[in-house]
Protein backbone atom coordinates (compact mmCIF):
# COMPACT_ATOMS: atom_id res chain seq x y z
CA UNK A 1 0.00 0.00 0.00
CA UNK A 2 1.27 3.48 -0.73
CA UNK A 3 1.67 5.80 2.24
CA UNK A 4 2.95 9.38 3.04
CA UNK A 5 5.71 9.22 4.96
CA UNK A 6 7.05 12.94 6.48
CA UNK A 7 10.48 13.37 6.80
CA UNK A 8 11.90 16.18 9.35
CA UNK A 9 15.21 17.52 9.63
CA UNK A 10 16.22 18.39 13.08
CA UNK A 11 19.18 19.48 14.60
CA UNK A 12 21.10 17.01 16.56
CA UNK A 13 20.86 18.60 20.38
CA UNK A 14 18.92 17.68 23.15
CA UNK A 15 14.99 18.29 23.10
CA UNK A 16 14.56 18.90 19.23
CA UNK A 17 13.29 15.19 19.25
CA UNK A 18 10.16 16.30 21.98
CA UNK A 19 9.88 18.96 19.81
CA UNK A 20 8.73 17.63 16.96
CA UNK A 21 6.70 15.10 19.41
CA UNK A 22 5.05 17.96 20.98
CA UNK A 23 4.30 20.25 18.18
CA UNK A 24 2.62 16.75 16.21
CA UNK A 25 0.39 16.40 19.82
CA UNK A 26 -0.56 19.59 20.08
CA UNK A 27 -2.46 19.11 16.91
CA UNK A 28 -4.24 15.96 17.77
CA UNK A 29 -2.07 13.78 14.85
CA UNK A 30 -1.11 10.29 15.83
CA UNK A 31 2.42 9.39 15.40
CA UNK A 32 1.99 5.43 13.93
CA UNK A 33 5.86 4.58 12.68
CA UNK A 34 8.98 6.78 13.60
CA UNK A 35 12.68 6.16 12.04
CA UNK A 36 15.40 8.29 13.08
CA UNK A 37 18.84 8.38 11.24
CA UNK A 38 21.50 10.58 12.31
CA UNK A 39 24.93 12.53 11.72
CA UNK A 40 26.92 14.32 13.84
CA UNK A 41 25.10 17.41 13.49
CA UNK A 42 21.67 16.95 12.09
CA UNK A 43 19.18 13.72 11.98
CA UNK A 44 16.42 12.98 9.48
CA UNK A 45 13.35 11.56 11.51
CA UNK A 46 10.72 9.99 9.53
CA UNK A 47 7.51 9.23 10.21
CA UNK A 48 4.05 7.43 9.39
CA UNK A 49 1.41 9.85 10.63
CA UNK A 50 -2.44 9.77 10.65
CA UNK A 51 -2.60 13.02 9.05
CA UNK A 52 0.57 13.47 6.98
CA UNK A 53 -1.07 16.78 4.87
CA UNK A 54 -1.61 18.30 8.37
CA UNK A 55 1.26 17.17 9.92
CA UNK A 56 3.63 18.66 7.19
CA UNK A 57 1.51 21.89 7.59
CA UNK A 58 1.91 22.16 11.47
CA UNK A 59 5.89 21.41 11.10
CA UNK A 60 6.42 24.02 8.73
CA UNK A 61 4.81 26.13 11.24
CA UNK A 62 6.89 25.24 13.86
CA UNK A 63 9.82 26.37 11.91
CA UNK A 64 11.43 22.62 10.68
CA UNK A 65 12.21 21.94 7.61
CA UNK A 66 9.78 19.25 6.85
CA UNK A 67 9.16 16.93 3.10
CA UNK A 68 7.00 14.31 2.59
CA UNK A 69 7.08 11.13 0.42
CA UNK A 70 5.58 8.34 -0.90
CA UNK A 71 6.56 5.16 0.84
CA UNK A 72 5.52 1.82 0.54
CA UNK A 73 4.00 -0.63 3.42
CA UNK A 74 3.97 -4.00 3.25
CA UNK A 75 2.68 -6.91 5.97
CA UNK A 76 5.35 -9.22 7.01
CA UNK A 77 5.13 -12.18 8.63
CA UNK A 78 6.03 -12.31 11.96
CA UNK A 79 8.26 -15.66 11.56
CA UNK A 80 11.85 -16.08 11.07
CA UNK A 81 12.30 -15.61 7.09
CA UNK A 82 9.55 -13.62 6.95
CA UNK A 83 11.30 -10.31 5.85
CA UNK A 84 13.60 -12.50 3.46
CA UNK A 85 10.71 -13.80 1.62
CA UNK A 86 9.25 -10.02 0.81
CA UNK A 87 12.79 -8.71 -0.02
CA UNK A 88 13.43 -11.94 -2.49
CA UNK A 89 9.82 -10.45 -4.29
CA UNK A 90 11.65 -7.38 -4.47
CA UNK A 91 14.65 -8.73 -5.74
CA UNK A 92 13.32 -10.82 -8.31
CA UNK A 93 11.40 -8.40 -9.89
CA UNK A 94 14.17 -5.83 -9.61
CA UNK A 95 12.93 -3.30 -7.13
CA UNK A 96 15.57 -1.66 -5.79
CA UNK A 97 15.02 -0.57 -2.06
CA UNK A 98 16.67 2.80 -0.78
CA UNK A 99 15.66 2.13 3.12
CA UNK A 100 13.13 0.44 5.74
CA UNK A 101 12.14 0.62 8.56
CA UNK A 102 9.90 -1.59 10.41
CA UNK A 103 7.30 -1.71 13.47
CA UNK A 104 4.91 -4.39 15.19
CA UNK A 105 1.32 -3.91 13.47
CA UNK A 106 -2.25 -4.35 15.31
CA UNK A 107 -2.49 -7.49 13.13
CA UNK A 108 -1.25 -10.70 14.91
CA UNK A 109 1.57 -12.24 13.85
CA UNK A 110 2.38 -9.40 11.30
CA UNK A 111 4.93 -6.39 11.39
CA UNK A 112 4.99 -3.89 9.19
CA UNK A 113 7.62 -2.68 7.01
CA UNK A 114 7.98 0.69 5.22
CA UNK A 115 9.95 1.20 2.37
CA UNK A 116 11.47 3.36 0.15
CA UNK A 117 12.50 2.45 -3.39
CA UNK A 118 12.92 4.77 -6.30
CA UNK A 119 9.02 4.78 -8.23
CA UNK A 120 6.94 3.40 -5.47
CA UNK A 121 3.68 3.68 -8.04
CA UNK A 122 5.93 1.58 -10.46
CA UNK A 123 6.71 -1.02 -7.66
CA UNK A 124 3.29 -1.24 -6.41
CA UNK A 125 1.83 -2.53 -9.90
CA UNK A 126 5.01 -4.92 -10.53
CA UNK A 127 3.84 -6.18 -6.57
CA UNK A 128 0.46 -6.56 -7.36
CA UNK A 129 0.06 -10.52 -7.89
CA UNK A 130 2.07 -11.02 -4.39
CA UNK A 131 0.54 -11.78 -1.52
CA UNK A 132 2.51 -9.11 0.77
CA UNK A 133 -0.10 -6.10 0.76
């Protein structure tokens, strides 16, 4: 399934993190998936939101420099070879994948993974006869 991901850049210092966390709150929007990467002095936290238009709205208004994206998410099962059995779809029909990031889902005995690979519309019909949406 195609999602919106948002993807904030934040300054790597102490409380920029609750920042974002507040400012998201403060709104009423749901935080569902969080991935944070970072450098020495900057990280790129991305997350799955229930309201991704509004969320990248609010950011912007609380001064962060804020994108969002098309990701894809995909059930897993929640087995060992699981995650190698969705990335060998991807492989075999040449899907290259950029990054993931994954979470427990509601579901029992699924996790979710997000991805991010280069034409996610593009992947999304060549994944359409799987059984992993």
């Amino acid at each position: 399934m195609l999602v919106k991901q948002i993807s904030v850049f934040i300054e790597n210092k102490a409380g920029r993190l609750a920042d974002v966390a507040t400012c998201l709150a403060n709104e009423g929007i749901d935080t569902r998936a969080l991935s944070l990467a970072d450098t020495t002095n900057f990280g790129v936290l991305r997350l799955i939101v229930d309201q991704p238009e509004k969320a990248l709205e609010v950011l912007k208004a609380c001064n962060f420099a804020v994108s969002i994206t098309d990701v894809i998410s995909v059930l897993v099962p929640d087995v060992p070879g699981g995650l190698a059995e969705v990335l060998k779809i991807f492989n075999e029909r040449n899907l290259d994948i950029e990054y993931m990031y994954a979470f427990i889902g509601k579901e029992s005995g699924k996790a979710i993974v997000i991805l991010r690979v280069d034409k996610p519309e593009e992947a999304i019909e060549k994944l359409k006869d799987t059984n992993i949406f």
